[in-house]
Protein backbone atom coordinates (compact mmCIF):
# COMPACT_ATOMS: atom_id res chain seq x y z
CA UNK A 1 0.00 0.00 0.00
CA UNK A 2 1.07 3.69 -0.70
CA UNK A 3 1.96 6.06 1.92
CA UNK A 4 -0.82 8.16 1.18
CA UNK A 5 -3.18 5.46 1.20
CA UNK A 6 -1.63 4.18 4.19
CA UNK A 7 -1.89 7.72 5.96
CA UNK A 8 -5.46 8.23 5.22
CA UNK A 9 -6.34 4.57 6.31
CA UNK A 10 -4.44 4.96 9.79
CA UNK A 11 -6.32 8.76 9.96
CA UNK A 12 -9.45 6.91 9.63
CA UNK A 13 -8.67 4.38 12.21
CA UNK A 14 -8.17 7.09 14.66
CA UNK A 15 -11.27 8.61 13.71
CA UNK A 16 -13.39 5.46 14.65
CA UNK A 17 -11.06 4.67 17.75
CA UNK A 18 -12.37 8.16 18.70
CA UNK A 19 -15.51 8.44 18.06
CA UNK A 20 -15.85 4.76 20.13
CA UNK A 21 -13.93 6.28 23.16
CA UNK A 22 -16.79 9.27 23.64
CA UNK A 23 -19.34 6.33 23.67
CA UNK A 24 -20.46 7.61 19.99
CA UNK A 25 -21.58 3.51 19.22
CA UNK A 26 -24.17 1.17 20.79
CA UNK A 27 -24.55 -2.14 19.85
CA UNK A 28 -27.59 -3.50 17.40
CA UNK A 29 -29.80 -5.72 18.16
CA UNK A 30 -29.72 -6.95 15.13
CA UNK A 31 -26.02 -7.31 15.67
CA UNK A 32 -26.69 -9.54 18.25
CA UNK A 33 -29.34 -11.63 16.24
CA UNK A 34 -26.79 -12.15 13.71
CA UNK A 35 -24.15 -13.26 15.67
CA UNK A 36 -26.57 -15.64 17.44
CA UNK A 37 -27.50 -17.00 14.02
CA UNK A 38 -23.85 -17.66 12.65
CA UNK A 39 -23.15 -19.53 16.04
CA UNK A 40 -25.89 -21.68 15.60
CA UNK A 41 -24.64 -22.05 11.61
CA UNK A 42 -21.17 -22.95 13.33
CA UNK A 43 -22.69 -25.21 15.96
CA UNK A 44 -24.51 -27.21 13.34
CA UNK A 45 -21.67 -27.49 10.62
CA UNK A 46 -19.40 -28.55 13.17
CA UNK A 47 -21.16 -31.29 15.04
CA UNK A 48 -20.44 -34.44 14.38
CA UNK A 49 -23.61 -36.19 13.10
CA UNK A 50 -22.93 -39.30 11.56
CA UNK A 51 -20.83 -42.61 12.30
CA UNK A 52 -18.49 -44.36 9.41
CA UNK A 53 -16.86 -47.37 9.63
CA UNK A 54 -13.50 -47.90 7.49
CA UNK A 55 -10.85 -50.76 7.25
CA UNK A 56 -7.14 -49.54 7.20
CA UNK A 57 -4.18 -52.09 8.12
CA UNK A 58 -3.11 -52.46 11.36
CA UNK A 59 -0.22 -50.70 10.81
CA UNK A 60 -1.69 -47.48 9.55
CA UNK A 61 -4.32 -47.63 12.69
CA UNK A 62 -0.91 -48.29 14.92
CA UNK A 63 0.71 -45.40 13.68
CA UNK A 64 -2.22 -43.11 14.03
CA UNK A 65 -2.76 -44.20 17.40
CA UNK A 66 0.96 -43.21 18.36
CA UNK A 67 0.80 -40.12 16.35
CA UNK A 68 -2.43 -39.02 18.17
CA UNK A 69 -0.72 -40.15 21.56
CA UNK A 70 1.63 -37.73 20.82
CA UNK A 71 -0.81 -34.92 20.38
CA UNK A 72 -2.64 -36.10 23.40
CA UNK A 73 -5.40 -36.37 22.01
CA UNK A 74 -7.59 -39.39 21.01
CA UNK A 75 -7.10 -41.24 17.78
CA UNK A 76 -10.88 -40.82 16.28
CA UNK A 77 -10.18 -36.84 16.74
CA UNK A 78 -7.08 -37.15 14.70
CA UNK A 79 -8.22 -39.14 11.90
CA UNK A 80 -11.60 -36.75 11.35
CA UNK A 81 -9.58 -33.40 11.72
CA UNK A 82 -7.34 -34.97 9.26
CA UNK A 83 -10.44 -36.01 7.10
CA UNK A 84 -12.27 -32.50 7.73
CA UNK A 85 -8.74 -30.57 6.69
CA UNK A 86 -8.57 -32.27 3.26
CA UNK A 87 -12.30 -31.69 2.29
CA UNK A 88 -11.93 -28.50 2.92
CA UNK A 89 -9.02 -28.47 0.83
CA UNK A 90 -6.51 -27.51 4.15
CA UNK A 91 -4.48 -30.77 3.99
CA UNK A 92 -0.91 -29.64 3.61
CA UNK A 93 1.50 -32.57 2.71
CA UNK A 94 4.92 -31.72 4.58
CA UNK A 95 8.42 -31.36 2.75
CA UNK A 96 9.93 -34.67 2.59
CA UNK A 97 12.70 -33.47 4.48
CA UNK A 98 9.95 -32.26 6.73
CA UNK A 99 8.10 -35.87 6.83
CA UNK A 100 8.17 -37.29 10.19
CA UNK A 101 9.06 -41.28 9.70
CA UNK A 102 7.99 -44.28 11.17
CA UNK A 103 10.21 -45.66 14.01
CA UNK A 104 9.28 -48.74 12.31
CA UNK A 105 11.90 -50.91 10.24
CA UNK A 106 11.63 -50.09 6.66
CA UNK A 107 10.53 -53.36 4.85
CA UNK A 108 11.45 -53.98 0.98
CA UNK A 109 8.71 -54.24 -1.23
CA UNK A 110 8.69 -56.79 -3.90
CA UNK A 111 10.13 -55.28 -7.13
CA UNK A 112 6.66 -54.54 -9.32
């Protein structure tokens, strides 16, 4: 941003800051209605309505489990954040020098 634009934005701010200090706003009640409304939107997108059942191997499940350990937290709550960060399209895959490995032994695959 400009200078000027800057200066005329940070005069504004001071204007507001201002006007709120001499009591020059009240709250709406429709203010109030609204934010009651989006809480309930929030409160309804967020709760956790329905019950899946997946298979994974038991080494996938073991890892989560210590992975969630880790976080101190419980391994159903790590699997759906995980699950609720990559439909919302939030799922950031690490660096592989960032990639946190298994303690686990690495096994060779069979060659394809």
């Amino acid at each position: 941003m400009r200078r000027v634009e800057m200066d005329k934005e940070r005069k504004l701010e001071e204007e507001i800051l201002a006007s709120f200090e001499r009591g020059e706003w009240q709250p709406s009640l429709k203010g109030k209605r609204e934010i009651a409304r989006f809480a309930a939107m929030a409160s309804a997108s967020l709760a956790k309505d329905k019950r899946v059942n997946i298979r994974i191997s038991s080494r996938d499940l073991d890892d989560i489990q210590a992975r969630a350990a880790e976080e101190a937290i419980p391994y159903q709550t790590l699997m759906s954040s995980v699950l609720h960060k990559y439909v919302t399209g939030r799922l950031v895959e690490p660096s592989p020098s960032l990639t946190r490995h298994s303690t686990r032994t690495p096994q060779k695959r069979g060659a394809g």
